[in-house]
C-alpha atoms as a PDB file:
ATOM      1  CA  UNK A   1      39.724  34.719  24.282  1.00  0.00           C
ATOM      2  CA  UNK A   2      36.354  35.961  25.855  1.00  0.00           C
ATOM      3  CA  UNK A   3      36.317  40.021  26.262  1.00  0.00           C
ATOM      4  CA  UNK A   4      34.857  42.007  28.443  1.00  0.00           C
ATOM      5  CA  UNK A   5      30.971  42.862  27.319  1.00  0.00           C
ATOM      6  CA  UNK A   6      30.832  46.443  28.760  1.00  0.00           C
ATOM      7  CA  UNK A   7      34.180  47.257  26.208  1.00  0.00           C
ATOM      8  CA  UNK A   8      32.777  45.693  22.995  1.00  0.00           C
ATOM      9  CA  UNK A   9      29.227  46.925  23.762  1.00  0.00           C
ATOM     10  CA  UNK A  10      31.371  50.800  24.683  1.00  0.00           C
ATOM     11  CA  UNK A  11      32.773  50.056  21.468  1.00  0.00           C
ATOM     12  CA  UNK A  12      29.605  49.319  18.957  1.00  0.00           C
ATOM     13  CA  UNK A  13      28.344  52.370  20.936  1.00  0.00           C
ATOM     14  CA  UNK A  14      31.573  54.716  19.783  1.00  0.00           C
ATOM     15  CA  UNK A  15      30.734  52.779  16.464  1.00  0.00           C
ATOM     16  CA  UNK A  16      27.606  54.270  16.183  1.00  0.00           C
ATOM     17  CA  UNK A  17      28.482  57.350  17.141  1.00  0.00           C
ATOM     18  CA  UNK A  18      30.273  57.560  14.090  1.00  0.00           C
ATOM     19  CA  UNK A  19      27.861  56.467  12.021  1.00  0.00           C
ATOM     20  CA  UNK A  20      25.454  59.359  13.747  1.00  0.00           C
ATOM     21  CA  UNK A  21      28.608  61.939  12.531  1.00  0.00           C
ATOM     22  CA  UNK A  22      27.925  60.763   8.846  1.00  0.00           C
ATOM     23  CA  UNK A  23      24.512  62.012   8.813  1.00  0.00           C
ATOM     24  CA  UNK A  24      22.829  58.407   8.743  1.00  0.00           C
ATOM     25  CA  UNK A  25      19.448  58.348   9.092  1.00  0.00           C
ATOM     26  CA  UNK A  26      18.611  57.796  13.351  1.00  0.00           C
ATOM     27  CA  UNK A  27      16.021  55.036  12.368  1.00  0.00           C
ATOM     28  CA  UNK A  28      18.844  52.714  11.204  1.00  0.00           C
ATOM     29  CA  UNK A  29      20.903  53.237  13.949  1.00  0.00           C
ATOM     30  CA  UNK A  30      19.847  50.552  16.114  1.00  0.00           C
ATOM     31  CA  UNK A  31      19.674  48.233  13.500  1.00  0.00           C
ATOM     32  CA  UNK A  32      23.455  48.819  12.651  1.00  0.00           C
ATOM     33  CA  UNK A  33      24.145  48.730  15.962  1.00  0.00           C
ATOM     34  CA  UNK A  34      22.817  44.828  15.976  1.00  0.00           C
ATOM     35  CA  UNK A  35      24.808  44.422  13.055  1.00  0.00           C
ATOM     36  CA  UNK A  36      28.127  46.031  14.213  1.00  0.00           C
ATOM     37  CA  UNK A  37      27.430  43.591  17.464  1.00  0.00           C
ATOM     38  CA  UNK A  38      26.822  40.304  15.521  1.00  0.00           C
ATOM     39  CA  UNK A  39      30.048  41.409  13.666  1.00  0.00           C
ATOM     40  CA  UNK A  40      32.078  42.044  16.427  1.00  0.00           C
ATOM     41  CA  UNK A  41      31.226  38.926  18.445  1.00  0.00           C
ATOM     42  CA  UNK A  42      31.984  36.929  15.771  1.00  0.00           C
ATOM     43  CA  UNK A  43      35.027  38.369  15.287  1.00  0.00           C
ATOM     44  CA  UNK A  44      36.670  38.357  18.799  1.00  0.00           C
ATOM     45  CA  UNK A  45      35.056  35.360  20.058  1.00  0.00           C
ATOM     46  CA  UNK A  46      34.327  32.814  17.622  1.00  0.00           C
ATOM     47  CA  UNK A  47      34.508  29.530  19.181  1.00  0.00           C
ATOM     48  CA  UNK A  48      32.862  27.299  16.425  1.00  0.00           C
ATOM     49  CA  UNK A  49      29.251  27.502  17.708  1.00  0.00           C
ATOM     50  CA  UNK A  50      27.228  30.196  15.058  1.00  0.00           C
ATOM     51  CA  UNK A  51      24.051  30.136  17.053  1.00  0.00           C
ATOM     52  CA  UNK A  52      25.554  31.204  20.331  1.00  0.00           C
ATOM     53  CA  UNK A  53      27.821  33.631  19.068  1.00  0.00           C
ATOM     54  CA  UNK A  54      25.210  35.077  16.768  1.00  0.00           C
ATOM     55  CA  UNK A  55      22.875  35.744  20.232  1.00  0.00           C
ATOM     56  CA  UNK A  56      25.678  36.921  21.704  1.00  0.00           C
ATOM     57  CA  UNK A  57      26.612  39.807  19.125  1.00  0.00           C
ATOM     58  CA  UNK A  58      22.758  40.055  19.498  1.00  0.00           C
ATOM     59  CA  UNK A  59      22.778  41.106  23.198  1.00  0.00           C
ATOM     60  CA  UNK A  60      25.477  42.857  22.382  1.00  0.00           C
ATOM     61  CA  UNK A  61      23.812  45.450  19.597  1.00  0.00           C
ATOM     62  CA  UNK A  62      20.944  45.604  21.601  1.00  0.00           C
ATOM     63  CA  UNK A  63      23.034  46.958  24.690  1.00  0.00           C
ATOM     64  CA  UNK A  64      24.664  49.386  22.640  1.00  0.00           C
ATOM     65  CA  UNK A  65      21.549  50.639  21.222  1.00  0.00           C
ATOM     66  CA  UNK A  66      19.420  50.677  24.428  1.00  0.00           C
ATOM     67  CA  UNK A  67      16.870  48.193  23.580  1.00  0.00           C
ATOM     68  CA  UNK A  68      17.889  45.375  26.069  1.00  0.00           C
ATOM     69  CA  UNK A  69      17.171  47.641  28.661  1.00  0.00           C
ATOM     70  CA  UNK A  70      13.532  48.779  27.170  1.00  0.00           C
ATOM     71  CA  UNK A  71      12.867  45.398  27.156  1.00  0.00           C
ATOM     72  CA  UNK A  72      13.241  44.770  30.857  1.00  0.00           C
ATOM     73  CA  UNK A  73      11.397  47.895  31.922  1.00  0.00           C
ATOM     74  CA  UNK A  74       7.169  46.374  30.980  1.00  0.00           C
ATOM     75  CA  UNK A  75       9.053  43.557  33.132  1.00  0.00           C
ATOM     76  CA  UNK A  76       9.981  45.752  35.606  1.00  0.00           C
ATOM     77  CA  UNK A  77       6.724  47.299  36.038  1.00  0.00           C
ATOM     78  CA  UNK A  78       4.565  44.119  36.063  1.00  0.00           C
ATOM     79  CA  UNK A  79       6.871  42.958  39.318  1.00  0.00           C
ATOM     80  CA  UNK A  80       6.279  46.316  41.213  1.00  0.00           C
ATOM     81  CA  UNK A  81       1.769  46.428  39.894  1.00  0.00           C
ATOM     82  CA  UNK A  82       1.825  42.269  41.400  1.00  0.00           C
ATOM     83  CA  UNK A  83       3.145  42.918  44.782  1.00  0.00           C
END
């Protein structure tokens, strides 16, 4: 069964939120956030093939954590400096 990304990466992000409550340490937050993502990817949809799965959780922690996004911004601003 194949979920919808914008829940599980809503719920790494309420995830992490908790782990922000228990006074962890902000520089490990992303990190966990990859983590809770690999986790929860491989729990809900599983489907026999690791690598995909384990890019998928991937995506999926980064999302939560923000750094998909600042990824695609220096891409972002290359386009708009080339036209």
């Amino acid at each position: 069964m194949n979920y919808e990304p914008a829940l599980v990466i809503a719920m790494i992000v309420a995830f992490g939120e908790i782990f922000k409550g228990l006074k962890v340490p902000s520089k490990f937050l992303p990190l966990i956030n990859i983590l809770l993502g690999i986790g929860v990817a491989f729990g809900l949809s599983y489907n026999g093939e690791i690598v995909s799965t384990f890019f998928e959780g991937l995506v999926y922690g980064l999302s939560a954590s923000g750094l998909y996004d600042l990824g695609l911004k220096p891409m972002k601003k290359v386009a708009v400096n080339n036209k």
